[in-house]
PDB file of N, CA and C in Angstrom:
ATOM      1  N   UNK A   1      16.207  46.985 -25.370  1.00  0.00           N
ATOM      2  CA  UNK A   1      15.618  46.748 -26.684  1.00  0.00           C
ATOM      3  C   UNK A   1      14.177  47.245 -26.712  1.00  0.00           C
ATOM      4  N   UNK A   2      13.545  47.997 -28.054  1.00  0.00           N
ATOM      5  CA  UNK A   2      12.494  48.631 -27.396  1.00  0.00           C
ATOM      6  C   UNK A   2      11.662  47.474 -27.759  1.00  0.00           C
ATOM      7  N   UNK A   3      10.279  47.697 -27.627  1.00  0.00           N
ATOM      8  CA  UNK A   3       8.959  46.747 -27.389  1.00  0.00           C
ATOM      9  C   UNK A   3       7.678  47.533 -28.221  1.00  0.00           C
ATOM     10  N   UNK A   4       7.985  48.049 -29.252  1.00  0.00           N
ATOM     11  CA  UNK A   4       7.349  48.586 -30.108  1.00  0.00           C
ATOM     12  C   UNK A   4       7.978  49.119 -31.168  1.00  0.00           C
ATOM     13  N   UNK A   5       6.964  49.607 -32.470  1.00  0.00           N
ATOM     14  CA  UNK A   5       7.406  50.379 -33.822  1.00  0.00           C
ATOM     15  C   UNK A   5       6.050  51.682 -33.809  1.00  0.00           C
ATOM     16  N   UNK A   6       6.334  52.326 -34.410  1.00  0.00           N
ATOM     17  CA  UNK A   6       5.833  53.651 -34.608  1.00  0.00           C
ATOM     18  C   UNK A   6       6.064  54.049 -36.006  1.00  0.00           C
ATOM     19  N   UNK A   7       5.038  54.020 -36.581  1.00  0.00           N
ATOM     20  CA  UNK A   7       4.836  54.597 -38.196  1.00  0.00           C
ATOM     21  C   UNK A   7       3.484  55.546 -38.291  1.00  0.00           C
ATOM     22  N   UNK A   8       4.361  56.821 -39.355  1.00  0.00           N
ATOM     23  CA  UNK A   8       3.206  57.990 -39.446  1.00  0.00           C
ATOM     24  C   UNK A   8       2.686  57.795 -41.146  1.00  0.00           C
ATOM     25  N   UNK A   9       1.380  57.634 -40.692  1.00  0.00           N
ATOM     26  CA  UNK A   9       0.688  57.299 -42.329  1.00  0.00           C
ATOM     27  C   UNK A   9       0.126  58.776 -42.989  1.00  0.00           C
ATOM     28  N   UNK A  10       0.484  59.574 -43.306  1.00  0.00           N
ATOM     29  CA  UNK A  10       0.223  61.222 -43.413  1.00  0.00           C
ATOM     30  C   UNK A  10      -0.972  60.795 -44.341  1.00  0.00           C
ATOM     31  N   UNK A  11      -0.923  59.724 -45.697  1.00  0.00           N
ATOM     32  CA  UNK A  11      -1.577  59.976 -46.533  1.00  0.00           C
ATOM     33  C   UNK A  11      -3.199  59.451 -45.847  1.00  0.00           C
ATOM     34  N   UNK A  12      -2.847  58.215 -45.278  1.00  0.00           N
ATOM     35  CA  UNK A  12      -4.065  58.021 -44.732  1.00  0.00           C
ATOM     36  C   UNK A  12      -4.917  58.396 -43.017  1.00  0.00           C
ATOM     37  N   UNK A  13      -3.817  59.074 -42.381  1.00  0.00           N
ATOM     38  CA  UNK A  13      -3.854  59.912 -41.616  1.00  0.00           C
ATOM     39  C   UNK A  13      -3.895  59.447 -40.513  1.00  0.00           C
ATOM     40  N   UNK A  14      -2.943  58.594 -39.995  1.00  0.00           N
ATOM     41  CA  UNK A  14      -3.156  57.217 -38.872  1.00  0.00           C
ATOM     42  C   UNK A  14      -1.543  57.217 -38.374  1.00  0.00           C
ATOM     43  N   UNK A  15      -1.711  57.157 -37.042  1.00  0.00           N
ATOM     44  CA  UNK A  15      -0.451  56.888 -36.177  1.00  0.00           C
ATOM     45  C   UNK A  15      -0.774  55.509 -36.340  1.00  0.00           C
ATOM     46  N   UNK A  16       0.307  54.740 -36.610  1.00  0.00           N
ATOM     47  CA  UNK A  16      -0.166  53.095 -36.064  1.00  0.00           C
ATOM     48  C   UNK A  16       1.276  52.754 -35.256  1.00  0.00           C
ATOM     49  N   UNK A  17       1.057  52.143 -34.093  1.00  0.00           N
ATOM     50  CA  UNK A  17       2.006  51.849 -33.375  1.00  0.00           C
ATOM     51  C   UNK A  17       1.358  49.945 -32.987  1.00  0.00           C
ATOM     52  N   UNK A  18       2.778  49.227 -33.202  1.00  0.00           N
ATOM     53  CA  UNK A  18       2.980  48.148 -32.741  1.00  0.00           C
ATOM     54  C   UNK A  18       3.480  47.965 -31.470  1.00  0.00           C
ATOM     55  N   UNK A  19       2.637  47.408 -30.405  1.00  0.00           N
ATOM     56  CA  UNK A  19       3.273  47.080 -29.037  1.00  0.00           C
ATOM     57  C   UNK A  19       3.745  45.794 -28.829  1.00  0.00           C
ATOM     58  N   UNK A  20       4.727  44.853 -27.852  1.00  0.00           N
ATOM     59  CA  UNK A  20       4.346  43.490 -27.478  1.00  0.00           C
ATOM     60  C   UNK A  20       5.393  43.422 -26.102  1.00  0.00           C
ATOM     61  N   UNK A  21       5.005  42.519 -26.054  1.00  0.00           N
ATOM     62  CA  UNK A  21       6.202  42.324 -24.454  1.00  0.00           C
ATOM     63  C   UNK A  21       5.542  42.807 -23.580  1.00  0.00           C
ATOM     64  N   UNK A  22       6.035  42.416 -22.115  1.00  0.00           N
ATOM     65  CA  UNK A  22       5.868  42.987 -20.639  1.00  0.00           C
ATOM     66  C   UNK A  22       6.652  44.499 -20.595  1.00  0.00           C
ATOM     67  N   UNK A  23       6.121  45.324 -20.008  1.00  0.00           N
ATOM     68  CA  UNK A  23       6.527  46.990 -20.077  1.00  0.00           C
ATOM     69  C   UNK A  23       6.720  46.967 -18.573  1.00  0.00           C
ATOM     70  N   UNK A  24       8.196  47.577 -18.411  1.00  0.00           N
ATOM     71  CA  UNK A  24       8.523  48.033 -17.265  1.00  0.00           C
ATOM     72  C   UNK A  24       8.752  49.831 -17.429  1.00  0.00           C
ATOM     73  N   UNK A  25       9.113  50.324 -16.784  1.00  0.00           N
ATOM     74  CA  UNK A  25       9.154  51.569 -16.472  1.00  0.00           C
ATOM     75  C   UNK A  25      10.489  51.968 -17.760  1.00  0.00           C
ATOM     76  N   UNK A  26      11.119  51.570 -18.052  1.00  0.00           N
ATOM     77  CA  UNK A  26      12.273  52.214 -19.245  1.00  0.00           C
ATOM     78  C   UNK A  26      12.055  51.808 -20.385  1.00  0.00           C
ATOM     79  N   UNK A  27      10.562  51.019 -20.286  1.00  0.00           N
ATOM     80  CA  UNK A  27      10.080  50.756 -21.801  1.00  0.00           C
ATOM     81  C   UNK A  27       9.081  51.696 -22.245  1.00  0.00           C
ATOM     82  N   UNK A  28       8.431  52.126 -20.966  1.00  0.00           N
ATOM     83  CA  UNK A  28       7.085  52.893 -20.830  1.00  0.00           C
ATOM     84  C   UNK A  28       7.598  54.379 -21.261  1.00  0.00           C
ATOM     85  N   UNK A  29       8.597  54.375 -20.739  1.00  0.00           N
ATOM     86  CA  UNK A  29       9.633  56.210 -20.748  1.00  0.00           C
ATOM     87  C   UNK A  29      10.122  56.189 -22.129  1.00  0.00           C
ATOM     88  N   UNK A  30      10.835  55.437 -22.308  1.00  0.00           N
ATOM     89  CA  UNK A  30      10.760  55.372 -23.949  1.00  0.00           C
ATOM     90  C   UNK A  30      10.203  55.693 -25.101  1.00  0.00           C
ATOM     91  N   UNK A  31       8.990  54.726 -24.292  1.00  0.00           N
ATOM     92  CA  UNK A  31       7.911  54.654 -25.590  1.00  0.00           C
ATOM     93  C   UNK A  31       7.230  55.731 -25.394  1.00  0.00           C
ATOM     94  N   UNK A  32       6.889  56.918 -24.645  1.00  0.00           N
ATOM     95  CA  UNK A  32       6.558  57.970 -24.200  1.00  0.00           C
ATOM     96  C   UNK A  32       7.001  59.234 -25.299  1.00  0.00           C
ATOM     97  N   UNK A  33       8.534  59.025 -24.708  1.00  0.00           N
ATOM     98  CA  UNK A  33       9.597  60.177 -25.112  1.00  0.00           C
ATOM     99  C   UNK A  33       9.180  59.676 -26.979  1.00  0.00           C
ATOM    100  N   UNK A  34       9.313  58.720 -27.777  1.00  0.00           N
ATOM    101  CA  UNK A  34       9.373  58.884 -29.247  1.00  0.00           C
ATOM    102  C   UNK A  34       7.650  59.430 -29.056  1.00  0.00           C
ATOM    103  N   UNK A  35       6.865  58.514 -28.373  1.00  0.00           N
ATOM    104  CA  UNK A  35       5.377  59.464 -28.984  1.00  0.00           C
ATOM    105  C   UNK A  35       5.303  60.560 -29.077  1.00  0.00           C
ATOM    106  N   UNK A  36       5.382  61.272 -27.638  1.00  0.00           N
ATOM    107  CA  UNK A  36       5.083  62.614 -27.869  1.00  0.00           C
ATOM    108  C   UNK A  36       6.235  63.563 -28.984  1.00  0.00           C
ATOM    109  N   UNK A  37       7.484  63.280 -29.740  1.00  0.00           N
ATOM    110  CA  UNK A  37       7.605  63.605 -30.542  1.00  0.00           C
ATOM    111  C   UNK A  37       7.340  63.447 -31.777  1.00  0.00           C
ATOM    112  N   UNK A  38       6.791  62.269 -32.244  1.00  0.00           N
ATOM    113  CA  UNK A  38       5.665  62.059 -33.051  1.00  0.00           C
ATOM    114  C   UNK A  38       4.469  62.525 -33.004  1.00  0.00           C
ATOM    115  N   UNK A  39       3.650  62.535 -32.034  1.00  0.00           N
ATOM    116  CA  UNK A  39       2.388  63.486 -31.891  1.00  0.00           C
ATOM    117  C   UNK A  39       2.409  64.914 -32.630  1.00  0.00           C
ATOM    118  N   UNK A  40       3.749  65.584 -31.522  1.00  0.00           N
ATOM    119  CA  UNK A  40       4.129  66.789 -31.644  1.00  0.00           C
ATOM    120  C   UNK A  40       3.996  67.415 -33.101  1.00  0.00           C
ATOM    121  N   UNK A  41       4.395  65.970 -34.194  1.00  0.00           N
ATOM    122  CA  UNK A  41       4.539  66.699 -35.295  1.00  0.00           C
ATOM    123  C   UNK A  41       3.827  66.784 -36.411  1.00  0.00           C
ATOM    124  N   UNK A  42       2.206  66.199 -35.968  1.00  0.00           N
ATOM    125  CA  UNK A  42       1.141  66.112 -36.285  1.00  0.00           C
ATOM    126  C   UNK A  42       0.195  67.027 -35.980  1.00  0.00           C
ATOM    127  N   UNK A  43      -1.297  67.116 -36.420  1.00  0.00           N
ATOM    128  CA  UNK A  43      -2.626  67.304 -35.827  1.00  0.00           C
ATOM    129  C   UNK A  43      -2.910  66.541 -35.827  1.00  0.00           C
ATOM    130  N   UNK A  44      -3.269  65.814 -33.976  1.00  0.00           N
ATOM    131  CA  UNK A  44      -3.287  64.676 -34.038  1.00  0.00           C
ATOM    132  C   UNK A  44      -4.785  64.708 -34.245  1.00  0.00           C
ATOM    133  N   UNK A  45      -5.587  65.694 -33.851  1.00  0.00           N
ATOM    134  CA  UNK A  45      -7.282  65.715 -34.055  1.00  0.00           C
ATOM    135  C   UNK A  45      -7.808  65.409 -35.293  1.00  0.00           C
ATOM    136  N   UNK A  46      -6.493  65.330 -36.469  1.00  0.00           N
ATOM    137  CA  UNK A  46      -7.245  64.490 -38.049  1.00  0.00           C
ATOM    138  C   UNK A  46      -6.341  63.058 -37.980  1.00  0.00           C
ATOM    139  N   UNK A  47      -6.008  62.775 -36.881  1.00  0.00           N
ATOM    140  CA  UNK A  47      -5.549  61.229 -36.966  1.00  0.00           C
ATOM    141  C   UNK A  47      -6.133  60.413 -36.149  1.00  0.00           C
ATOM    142  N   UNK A  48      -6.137  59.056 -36.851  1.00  0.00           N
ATOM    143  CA  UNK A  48      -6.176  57.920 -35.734  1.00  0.00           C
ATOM    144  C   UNK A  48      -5.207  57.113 -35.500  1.00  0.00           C
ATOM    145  N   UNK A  49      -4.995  57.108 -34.314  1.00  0.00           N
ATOM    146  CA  UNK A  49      -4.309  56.390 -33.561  1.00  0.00           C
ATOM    147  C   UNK A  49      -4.419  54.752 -33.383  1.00  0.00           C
ATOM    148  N   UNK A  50      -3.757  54.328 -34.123  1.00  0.00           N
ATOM    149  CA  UNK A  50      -4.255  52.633 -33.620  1.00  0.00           C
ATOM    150  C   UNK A  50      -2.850  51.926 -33.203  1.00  0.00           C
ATOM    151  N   UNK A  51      -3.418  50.905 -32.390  1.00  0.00           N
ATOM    152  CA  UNK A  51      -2.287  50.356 -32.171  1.00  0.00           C
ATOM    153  C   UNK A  51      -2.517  48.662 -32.329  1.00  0.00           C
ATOM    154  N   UNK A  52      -1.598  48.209 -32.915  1.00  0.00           N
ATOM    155  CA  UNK A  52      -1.729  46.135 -32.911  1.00  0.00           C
ATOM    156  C   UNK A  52      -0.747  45.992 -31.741  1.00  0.00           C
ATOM    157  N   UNK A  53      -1.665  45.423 -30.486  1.00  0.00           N
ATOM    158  CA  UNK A  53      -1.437  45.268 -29.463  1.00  0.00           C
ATOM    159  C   UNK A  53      -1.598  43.795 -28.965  1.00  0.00           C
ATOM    160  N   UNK A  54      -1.694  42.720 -30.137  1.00  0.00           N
ATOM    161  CA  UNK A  54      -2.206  41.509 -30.346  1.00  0.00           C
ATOM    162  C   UNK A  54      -0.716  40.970 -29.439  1.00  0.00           C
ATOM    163  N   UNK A  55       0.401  41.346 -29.544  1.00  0.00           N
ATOM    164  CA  UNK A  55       1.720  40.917 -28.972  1.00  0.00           C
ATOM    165  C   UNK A  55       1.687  41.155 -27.253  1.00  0.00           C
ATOM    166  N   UNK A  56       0.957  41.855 -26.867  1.00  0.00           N
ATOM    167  CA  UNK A  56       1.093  43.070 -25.796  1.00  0.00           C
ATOM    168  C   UNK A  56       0.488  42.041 -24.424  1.00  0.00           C
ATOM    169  N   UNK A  57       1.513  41.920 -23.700  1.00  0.00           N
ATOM    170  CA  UNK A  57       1.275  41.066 -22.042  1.00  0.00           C
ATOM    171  C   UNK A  57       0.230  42.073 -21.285  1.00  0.00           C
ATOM    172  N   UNK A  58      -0.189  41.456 -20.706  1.00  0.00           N
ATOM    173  CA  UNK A  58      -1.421  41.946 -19.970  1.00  0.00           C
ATOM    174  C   UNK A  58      -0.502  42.685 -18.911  1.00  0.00           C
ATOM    175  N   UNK A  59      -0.913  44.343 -18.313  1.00  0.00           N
ATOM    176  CA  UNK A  59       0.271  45.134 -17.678  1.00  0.00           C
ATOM    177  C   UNK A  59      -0.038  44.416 -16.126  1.00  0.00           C
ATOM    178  N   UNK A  60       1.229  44.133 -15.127  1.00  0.00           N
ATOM    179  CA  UNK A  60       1.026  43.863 -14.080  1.00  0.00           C
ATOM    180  C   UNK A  60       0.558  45.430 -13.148  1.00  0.00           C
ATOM    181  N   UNK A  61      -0.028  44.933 -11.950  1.00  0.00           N
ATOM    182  CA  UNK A  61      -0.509  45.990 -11.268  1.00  0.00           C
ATOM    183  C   UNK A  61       0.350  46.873 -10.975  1.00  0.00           C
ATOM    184  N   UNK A  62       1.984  47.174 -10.863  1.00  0.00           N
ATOM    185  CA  UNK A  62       2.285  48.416 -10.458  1.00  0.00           C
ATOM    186  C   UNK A  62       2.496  49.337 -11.768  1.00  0.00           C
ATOM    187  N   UNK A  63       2.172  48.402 -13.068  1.00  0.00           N
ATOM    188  CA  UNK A  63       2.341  49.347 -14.086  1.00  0.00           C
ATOM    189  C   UNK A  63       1.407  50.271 -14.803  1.00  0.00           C
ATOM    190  N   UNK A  64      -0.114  49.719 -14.357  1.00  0.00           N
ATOM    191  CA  UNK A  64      -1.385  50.463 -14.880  1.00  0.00           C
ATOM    192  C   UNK A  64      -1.217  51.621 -14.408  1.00  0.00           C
ATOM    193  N   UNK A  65      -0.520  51.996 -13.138  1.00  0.00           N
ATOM    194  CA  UNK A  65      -0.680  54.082 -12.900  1.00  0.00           C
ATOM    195  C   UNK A  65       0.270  54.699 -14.340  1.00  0.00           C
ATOM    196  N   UNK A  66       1.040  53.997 -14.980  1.00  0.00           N
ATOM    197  CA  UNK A  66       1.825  54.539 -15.917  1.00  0.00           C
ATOM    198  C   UNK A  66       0.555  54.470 -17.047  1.00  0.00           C
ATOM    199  N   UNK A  67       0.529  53.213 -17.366  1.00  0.00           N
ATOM    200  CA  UNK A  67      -0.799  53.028 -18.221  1.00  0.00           C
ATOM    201  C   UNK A  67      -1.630  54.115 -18.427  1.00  0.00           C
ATOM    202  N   UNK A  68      -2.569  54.293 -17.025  1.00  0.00           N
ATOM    203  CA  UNK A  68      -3.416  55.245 -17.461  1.00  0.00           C
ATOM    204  C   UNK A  68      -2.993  56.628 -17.453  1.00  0.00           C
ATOM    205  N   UNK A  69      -0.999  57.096 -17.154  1.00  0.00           N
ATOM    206  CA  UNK A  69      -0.975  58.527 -17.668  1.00  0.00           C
ATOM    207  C   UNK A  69      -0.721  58.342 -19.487  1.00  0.00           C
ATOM    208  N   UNK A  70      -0.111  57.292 -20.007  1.00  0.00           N
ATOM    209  CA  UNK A  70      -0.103  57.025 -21.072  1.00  0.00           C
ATOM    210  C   UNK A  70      -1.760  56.978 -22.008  1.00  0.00           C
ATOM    211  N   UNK A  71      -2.904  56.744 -21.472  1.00  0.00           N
ATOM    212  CA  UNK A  71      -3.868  56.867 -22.208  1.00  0.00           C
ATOM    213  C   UNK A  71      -4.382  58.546 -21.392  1.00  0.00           C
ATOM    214  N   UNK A  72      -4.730  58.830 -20.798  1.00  0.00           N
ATOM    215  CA  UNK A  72      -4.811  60.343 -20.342  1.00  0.00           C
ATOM    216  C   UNK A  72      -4.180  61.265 -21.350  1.00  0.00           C
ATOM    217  N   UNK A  73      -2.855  60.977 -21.665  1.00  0.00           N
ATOM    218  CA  UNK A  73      -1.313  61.189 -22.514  1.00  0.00           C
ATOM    219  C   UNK A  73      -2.643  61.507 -24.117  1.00  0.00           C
ATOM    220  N   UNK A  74      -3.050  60.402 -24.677  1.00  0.00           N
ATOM    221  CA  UNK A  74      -3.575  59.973 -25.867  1.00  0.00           C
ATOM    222  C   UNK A  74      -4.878  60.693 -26.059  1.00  0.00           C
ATOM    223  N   UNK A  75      -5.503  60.857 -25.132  1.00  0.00           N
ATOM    224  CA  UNK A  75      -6.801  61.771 -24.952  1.00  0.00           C
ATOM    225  C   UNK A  75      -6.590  63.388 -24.730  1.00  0.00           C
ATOM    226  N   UNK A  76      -5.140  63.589 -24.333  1.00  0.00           N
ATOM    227  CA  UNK A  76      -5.217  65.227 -24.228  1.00  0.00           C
ATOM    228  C   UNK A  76      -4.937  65.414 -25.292  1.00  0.00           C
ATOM    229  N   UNK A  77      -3.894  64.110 -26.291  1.00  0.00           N
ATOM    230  CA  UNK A  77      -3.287  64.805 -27.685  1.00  0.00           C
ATOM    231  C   UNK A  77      -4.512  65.146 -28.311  1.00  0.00           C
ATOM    232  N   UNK A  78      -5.578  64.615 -28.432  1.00  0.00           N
ATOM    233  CA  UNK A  78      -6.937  64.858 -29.068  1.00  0.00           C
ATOM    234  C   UNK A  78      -7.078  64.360 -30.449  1.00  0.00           C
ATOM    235  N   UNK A  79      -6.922  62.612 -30.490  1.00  0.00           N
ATOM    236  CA  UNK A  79      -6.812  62.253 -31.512  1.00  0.00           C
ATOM    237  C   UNK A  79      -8.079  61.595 -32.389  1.00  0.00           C
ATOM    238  N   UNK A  80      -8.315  61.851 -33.401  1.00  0.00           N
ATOM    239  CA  UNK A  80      -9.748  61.738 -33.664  1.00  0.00           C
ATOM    240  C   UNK A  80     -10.263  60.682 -33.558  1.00  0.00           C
ATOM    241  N   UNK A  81      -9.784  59.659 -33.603  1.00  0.00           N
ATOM    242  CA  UNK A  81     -10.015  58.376 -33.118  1.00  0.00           C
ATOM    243  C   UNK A  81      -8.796  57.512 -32.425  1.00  0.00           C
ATOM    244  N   UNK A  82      -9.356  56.199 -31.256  1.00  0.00           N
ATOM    245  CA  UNK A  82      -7.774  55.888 -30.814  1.00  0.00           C
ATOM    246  C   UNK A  82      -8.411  53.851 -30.744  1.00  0.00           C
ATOM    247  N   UNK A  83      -7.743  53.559 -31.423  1.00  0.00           N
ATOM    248  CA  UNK A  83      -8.249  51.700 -31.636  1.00  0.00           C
ATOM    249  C   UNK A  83      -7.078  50.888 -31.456  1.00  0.00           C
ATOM    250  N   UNK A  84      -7.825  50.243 -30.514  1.00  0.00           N
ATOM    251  CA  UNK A  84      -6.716  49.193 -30.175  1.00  0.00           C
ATOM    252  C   UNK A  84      -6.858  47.653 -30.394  1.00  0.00           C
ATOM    253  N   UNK A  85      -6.073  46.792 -31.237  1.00  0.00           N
ATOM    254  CA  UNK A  85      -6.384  45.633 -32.042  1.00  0.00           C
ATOM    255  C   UNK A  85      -5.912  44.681 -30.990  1.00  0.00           C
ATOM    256  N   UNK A  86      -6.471  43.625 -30.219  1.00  0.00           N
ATOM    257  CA  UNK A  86      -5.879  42.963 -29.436  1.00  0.00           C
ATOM    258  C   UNK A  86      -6.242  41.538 -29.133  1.00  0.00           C
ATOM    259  N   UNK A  87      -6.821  41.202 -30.584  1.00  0.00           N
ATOM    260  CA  UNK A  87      -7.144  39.713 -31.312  1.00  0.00           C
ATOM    261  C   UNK A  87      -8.218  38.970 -29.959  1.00  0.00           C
ATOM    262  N   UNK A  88      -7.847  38.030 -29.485  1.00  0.00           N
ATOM    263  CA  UNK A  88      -8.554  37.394 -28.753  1.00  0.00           C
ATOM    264  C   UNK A  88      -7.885  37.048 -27.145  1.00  0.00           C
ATOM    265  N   UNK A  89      -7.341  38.394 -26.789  1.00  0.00           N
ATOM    266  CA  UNK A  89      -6.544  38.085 -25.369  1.00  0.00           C
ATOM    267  C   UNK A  89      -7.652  39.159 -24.744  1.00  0.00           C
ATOM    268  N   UNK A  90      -8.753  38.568 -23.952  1.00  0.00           N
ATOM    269  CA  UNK A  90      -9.976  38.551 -23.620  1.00  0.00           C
ATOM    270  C   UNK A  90      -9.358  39.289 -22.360  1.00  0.00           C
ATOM    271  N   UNK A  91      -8.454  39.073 -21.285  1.00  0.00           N
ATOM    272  CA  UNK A  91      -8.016  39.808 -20.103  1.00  0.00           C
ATOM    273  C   UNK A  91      -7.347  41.044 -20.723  1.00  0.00           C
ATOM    274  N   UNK A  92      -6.428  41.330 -21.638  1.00  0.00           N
ATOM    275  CA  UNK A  92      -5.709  42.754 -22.470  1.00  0.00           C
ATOM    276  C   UNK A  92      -6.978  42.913 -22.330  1.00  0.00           C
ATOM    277  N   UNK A  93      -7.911  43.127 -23.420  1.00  0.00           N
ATOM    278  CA  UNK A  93      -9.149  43.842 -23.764  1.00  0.00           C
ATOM    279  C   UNK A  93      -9.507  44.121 -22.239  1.00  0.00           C
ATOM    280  N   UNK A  94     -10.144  43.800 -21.531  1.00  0.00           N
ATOM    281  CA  UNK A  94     -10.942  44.302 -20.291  1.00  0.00           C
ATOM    282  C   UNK A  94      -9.741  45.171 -19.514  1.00  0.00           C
ATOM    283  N   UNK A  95      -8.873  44.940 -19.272  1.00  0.00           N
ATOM    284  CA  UNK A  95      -7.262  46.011 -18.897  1.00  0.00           C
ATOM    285  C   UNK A  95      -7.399  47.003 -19.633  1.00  0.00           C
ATOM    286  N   UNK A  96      -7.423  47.327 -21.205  1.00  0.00           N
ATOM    287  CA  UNK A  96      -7.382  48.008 -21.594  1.00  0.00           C
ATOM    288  C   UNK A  96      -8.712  49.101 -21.436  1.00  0.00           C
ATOM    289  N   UNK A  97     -10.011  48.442 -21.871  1.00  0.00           N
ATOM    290  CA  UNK A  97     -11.566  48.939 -21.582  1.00  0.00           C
ATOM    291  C   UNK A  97     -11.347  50.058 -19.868  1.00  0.00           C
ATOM    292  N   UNK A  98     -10.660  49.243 -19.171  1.00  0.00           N
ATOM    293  CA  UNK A  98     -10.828  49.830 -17.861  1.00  0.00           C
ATOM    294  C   UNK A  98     -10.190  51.100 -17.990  1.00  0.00           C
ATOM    295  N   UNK A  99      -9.444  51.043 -18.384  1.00  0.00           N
ATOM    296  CA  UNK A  99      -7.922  52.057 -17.895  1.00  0.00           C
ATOM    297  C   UNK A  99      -9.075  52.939 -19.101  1.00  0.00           C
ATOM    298  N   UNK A 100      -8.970  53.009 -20.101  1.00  0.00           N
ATOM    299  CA  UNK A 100     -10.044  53.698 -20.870  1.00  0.00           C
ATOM    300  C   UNK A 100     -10.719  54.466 -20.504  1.00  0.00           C
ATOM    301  N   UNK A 101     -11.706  53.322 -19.818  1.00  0.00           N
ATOM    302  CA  UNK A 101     -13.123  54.200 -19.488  1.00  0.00           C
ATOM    303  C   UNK A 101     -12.546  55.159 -18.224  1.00  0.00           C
ATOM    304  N   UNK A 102     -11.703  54.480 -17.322  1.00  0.00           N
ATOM    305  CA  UNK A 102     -11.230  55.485 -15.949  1.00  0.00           C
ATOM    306  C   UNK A 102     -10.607  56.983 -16.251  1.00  0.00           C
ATOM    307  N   UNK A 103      -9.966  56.784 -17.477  1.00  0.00           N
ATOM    308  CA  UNK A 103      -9.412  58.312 -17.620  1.00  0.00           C
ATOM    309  C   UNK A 103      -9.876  58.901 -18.845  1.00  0.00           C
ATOM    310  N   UNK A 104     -11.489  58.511 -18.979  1.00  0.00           N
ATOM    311  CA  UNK A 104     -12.342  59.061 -20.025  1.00  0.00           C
ATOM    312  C   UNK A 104     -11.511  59.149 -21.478  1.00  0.00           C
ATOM    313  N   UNK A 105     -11.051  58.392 -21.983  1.00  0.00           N
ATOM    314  CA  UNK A 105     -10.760  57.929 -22.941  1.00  0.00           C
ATOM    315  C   UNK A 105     -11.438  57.200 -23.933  1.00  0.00           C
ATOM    316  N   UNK A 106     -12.295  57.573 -25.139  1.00  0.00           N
ATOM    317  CA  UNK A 106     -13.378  56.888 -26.021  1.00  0.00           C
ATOM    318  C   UNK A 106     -12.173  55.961 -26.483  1.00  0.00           C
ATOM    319  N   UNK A 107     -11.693  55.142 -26.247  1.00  0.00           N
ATOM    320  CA  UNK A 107     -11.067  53.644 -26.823  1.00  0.00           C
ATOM    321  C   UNK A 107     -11.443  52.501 -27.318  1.00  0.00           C
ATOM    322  N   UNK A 108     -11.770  52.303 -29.044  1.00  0.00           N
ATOM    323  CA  UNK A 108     -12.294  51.874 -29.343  1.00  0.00           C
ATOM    324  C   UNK A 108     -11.230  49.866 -29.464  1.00  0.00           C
ATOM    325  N   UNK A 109     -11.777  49.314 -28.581  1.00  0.00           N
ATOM    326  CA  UNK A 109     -11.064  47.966 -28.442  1.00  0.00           C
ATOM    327  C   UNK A 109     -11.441  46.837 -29.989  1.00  0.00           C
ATOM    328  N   UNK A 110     -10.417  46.089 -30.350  1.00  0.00           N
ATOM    329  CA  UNK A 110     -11.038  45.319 -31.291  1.00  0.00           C
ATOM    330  C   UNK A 110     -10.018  43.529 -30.868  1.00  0.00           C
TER     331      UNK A 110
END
């Protein structure tokens, strides 16, 4: 069952993707395989990327090397902005900030 939604806002020019749940490796491949054909069918350099990640389990340690090819992934698409909404789960935010800043990713956390 997947662990996200994916909607393309053309008019206002925004990928917004919903995450939640613990991500193992056939959620991560998944959710991979629909992005990059969504990306694909954009410029993603006049979109932003956001995601409500307010649902989203904090990733256990063997899953952040996926993590950060998934934000690496988000920074080569070259998206003009990339925000991630993740309410008040104070450990997500600093997981996320890290993996960010490590694979030079401007990720704007909220």
């Amino acid at each position: 069952m997947k662990k996200f939604d994916m909607s393309l806002n053309k008019t206002n020019k925004e990928l917004n993707i919903r995450i939640w749940g613990m991500y193992g490796p056939d959620d991560a491949n998944s959710f991979i395989e629909e992005f990059t054909k969504i990306a694909a069918s954009i410029q993603p350099s006049e979109f932003v990327l956001f995601f409500d990640a307010e649902e989203l389990k904090v990733s256990t340690q063997d899953m952040v090397p996926m993590m950060e090819g998934c934000f690496k992934m988000y920074k080569d698409f070259g998206f003009k902005k990339v925000v991630a909404k993740v309410g008040s789960n104070v450990t997500l935010k600093m997981q996320l900030t890290r993996v960010g800043r490590g694979v030079g990713l401007a990720l704007e956390v909220v």
